[in-house]
N, C-alpha and C. Protein backbone atom coordinates (compact mmCIF):
# COMPACT_ATOMS: atom_id res chain seq x y z
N UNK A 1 168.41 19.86 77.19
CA UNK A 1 167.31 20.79 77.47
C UNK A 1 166.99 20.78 78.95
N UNK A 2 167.04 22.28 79.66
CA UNK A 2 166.40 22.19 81.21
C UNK A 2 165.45 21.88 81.09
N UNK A 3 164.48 22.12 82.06
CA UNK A 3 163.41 22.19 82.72
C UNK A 3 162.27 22.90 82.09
N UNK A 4 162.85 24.42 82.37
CA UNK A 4 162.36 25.15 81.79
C UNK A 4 162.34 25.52 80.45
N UNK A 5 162.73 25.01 79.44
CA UNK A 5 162.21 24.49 78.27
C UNK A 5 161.56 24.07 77.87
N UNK A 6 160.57 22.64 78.72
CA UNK A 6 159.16 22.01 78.40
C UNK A 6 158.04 22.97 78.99
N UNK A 7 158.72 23.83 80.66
CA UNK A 7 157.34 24.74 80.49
C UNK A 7 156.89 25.83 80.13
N UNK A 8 155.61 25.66 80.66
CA UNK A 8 154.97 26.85 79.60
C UNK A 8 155.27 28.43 79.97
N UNK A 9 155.68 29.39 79.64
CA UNK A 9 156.67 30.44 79.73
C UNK A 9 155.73 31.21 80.71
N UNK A 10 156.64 32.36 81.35
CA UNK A 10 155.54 32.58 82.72
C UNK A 10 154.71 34.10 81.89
N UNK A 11 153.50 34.10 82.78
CA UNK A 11 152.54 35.15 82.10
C UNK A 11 153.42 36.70 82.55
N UNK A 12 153.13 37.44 81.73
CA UNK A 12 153.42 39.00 81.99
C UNK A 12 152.52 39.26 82.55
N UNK A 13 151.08 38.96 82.19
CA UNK A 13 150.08 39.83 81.89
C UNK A 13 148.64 38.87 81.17
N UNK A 14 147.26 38.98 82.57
CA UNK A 14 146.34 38.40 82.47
C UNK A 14 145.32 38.71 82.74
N UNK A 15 144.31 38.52 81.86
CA UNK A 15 142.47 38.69 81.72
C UNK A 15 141.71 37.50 81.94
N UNK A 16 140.88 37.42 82.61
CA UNK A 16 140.31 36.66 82.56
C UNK A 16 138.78 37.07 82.68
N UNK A 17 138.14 36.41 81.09
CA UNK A 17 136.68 36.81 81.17
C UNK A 17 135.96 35.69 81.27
N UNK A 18 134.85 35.40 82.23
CA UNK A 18 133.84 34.90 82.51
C UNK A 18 132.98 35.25 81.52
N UNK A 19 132.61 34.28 80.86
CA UNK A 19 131.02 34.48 79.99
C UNK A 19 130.29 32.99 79.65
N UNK A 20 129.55 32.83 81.06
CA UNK A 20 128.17 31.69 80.72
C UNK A 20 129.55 30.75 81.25
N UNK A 21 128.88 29.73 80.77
CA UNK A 21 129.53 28.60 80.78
C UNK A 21 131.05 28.08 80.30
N UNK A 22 131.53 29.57 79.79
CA UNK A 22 133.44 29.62 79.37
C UNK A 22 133.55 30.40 79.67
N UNK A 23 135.34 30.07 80.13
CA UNK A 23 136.24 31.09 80.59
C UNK A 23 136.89 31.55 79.29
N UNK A 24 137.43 32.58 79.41
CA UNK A 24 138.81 33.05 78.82
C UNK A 24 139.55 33.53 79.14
N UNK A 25 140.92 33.19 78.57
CA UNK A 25 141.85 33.88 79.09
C UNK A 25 142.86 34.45 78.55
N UNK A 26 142.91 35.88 78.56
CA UNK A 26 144.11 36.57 77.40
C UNK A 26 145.32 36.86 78.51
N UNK A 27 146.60 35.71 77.83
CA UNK A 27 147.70 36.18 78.83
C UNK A 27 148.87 36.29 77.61
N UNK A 28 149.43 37.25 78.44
CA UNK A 28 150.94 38.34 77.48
C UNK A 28 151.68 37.21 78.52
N UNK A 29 153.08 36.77 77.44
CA UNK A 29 153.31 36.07 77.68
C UNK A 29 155.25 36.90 76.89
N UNK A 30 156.35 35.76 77.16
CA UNK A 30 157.44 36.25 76.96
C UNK A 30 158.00 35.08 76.07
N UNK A 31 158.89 35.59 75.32
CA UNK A 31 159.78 34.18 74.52
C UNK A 31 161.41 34.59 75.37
N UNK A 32 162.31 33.91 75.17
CA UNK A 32 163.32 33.43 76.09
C UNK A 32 164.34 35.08 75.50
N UNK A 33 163.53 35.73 74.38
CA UNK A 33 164.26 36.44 74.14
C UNK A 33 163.48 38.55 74.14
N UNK A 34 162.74 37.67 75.23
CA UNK A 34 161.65 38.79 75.61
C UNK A 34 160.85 39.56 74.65
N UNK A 35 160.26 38.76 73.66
CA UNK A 35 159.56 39.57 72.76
C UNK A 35 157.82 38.56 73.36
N UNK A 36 157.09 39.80 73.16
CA UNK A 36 155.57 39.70 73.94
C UNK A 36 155.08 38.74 72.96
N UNK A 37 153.80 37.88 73.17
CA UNK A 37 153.08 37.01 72.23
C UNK A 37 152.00 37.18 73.16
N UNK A 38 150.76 36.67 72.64
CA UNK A 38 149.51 36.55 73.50
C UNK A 38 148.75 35.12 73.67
N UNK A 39 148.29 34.54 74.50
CA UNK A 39 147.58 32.90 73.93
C UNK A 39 146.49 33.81 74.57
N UNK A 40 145.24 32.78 73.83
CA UNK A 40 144.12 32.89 73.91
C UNK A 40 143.62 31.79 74.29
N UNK A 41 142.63 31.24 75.70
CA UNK A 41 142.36 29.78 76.32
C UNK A 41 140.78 30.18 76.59
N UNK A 42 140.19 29.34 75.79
CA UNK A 42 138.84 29.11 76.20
C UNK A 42 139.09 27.88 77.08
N UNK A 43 138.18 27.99 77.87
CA UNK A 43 138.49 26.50 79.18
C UNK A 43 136.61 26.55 79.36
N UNK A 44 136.28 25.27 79.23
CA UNK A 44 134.90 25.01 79.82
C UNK A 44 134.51 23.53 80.27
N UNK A 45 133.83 23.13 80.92
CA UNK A 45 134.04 22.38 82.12
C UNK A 45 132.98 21.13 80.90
N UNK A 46 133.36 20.16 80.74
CA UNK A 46 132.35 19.14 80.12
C UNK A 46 131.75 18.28 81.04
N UNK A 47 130.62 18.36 80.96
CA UNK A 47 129.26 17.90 81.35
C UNK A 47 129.16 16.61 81.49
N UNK A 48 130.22 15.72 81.06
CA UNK A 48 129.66 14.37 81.23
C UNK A 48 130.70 13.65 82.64
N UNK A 49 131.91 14.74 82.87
CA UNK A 49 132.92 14.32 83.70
C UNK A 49 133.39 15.28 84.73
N UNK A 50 133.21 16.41 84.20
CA UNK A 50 133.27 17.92 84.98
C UNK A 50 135.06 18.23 84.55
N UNK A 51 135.48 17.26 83.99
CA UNK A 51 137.14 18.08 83.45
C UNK A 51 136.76 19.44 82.63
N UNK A 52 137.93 20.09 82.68
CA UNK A 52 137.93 21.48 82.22
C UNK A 52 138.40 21.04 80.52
N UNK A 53 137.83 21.13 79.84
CA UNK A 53 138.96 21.32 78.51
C UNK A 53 139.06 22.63 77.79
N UNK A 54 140.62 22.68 76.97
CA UNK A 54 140.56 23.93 76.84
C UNK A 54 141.61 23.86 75.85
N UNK A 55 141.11 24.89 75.12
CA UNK A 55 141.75 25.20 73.41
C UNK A 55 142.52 26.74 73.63
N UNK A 56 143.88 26.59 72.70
CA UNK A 56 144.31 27.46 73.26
C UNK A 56 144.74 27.96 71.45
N UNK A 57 144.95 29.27 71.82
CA UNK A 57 145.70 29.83 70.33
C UNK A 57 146.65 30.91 70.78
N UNK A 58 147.37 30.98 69.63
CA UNK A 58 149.13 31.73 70.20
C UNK A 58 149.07 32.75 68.70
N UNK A 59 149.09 33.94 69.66
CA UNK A 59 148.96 35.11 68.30
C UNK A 59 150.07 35.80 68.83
N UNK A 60 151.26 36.02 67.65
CA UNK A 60 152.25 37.23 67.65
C UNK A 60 152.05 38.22 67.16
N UNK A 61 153.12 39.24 67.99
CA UNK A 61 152.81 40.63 67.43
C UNK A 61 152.81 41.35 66.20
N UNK A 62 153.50 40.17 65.22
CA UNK A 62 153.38 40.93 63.82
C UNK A 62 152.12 40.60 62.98
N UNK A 63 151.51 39.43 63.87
CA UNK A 63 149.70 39.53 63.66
C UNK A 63 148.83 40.01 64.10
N UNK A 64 149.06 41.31 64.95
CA UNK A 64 147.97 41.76 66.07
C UNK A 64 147.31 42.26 64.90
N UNK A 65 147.54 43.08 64.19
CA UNK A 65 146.86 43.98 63.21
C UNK A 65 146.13 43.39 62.46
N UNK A 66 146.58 42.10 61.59
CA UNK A 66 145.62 41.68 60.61
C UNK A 66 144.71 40.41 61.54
N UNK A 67 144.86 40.34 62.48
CA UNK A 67 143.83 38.99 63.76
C UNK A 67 142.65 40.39 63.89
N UNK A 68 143.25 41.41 64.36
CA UNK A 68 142.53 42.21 64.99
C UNK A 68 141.33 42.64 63.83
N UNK A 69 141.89 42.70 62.32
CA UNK A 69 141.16 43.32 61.56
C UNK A 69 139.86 42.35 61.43
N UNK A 70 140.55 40.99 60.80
CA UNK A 70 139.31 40.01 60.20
C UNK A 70 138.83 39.85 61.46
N UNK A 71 138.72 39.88 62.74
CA UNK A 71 137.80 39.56 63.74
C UNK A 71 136.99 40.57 63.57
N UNK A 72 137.23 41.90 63.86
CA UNK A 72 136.33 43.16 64.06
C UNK A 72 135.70 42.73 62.12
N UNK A 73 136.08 42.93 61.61
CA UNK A 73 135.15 42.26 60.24
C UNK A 73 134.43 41.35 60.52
N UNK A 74 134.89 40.32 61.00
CA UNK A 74 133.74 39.11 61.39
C UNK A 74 132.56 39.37 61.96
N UNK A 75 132.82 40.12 63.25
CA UNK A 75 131.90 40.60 64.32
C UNK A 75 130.78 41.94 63.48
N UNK A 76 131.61 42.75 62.99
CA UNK A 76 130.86 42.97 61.70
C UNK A 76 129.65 42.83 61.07
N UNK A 77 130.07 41.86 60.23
CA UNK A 77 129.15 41.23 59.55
C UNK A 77 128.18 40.36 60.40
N UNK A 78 128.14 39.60 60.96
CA UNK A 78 127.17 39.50 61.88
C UNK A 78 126.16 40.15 62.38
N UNK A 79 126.97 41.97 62.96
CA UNK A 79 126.18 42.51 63.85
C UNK A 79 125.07 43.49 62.53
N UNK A 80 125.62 43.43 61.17
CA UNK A 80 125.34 43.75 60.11
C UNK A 80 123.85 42.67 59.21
N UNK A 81 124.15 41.41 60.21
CA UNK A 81 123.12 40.41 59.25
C UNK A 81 121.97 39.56 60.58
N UNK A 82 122.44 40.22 61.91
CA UNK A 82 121.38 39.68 62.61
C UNK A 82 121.71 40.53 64.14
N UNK A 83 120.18 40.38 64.62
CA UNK A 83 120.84 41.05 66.07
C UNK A 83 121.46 40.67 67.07
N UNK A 84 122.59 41.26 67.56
CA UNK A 84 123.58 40.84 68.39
C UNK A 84 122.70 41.40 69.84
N UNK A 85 122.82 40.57 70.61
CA UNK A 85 122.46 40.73 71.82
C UNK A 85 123.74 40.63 73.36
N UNK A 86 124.71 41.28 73.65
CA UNK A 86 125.40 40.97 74.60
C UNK A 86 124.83 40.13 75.58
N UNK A 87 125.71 39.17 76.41
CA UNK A 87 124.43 39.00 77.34
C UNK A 87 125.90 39.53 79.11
N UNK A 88 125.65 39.73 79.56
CA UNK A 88 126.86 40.84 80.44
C UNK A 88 126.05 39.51 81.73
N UNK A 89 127.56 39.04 82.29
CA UNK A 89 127.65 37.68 83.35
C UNK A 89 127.88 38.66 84.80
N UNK A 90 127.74 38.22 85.74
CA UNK A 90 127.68 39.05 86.63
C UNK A 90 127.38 37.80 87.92
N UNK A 91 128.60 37.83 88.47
CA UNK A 91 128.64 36.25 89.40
C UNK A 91 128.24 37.13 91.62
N UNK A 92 127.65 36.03 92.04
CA UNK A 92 127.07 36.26 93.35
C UNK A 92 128.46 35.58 94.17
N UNK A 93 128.11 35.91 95.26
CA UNK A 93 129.57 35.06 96.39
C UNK A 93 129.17 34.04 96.61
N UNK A 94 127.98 33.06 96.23
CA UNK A 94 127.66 31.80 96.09
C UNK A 94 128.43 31.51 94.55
N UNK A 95 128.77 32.17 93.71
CA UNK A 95 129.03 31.62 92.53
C UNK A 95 128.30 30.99 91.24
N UNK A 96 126.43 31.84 91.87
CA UNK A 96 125.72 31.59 91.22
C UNK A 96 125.40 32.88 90.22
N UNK A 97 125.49 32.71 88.58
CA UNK A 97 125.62 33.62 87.67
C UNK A 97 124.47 34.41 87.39
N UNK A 98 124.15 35.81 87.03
CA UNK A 98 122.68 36.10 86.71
C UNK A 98 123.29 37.05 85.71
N UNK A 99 122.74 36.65 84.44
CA UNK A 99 122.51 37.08 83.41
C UNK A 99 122.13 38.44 82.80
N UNK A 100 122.12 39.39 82.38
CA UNK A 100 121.56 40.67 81.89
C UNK A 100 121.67 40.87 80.39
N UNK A 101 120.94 41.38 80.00
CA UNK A 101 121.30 41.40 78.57
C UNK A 101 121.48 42.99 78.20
N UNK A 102 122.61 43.56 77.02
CA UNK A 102 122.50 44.99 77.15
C UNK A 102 121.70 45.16 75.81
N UNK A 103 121.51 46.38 75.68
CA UNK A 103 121.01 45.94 74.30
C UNK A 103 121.41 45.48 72.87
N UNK A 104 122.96 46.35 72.70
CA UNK A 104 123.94 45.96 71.78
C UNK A 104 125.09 45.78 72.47
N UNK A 105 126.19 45.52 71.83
CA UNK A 105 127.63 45.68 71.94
C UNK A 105 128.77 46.63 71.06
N UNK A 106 129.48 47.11 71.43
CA UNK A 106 130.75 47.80 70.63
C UNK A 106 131.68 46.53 70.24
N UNK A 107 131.91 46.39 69.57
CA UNK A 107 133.40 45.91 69.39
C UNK A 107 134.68 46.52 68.67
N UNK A 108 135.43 47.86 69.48
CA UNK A 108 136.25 48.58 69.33
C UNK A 108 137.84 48.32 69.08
N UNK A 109 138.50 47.97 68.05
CA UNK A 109 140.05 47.82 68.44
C UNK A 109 140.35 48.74 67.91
């Protein structure tokens, strides 16, 4: 096995959303035989040491459809059993965050 076998495959394609106190990050990603996959990385900084930790999940394309469904169901039901409040992050060139809240949210796929 090279090298490039233990690492982690290079991004196509990356988002990165800021919200509060986690990151995320949606990156399109390639397998050795060029078919797209997506990971999903929440990263947030713990409080007792300042390391980043971060959970990651790996969704393929023959799951976009049914990930996509039960989430927008999830979100759903929620926005169906209590009020959802967005809260929209919005960072200064100090890197200090100020908060807004909208009144609802869409969640469109």
């Amino acid at each position: 096995m090279g090298d490039f076998d233990n690492k982690e495959r290079e991004e196509v394609f990356s988002k990165k959303v800021r919200a509060g106190k986690r990151t995320y990050f949606f990156d399109v990603k390639a397998t050795r035989s060029n078919d797209y996959y997506i990971t999903v990385t929440e990263s947030k900084k713990r409080l007792e040491d300042g390391v980043f930790v971060k959970h990651k999940i790996f969704l393929y394309k023959e799951d976009f459809e049914k990930f996509a469904e039960g989430l927008k169901d999830t979100v759903d039901y929620i926005k169906t059993h209590q009020e959802v409040v967005e809260k929209r992050y919005e960072y200064s060139e100090s890197g200090v965050e100020a908060a807004k809240a909208a009144d609802d949210f869409s969640f469109d796929i």
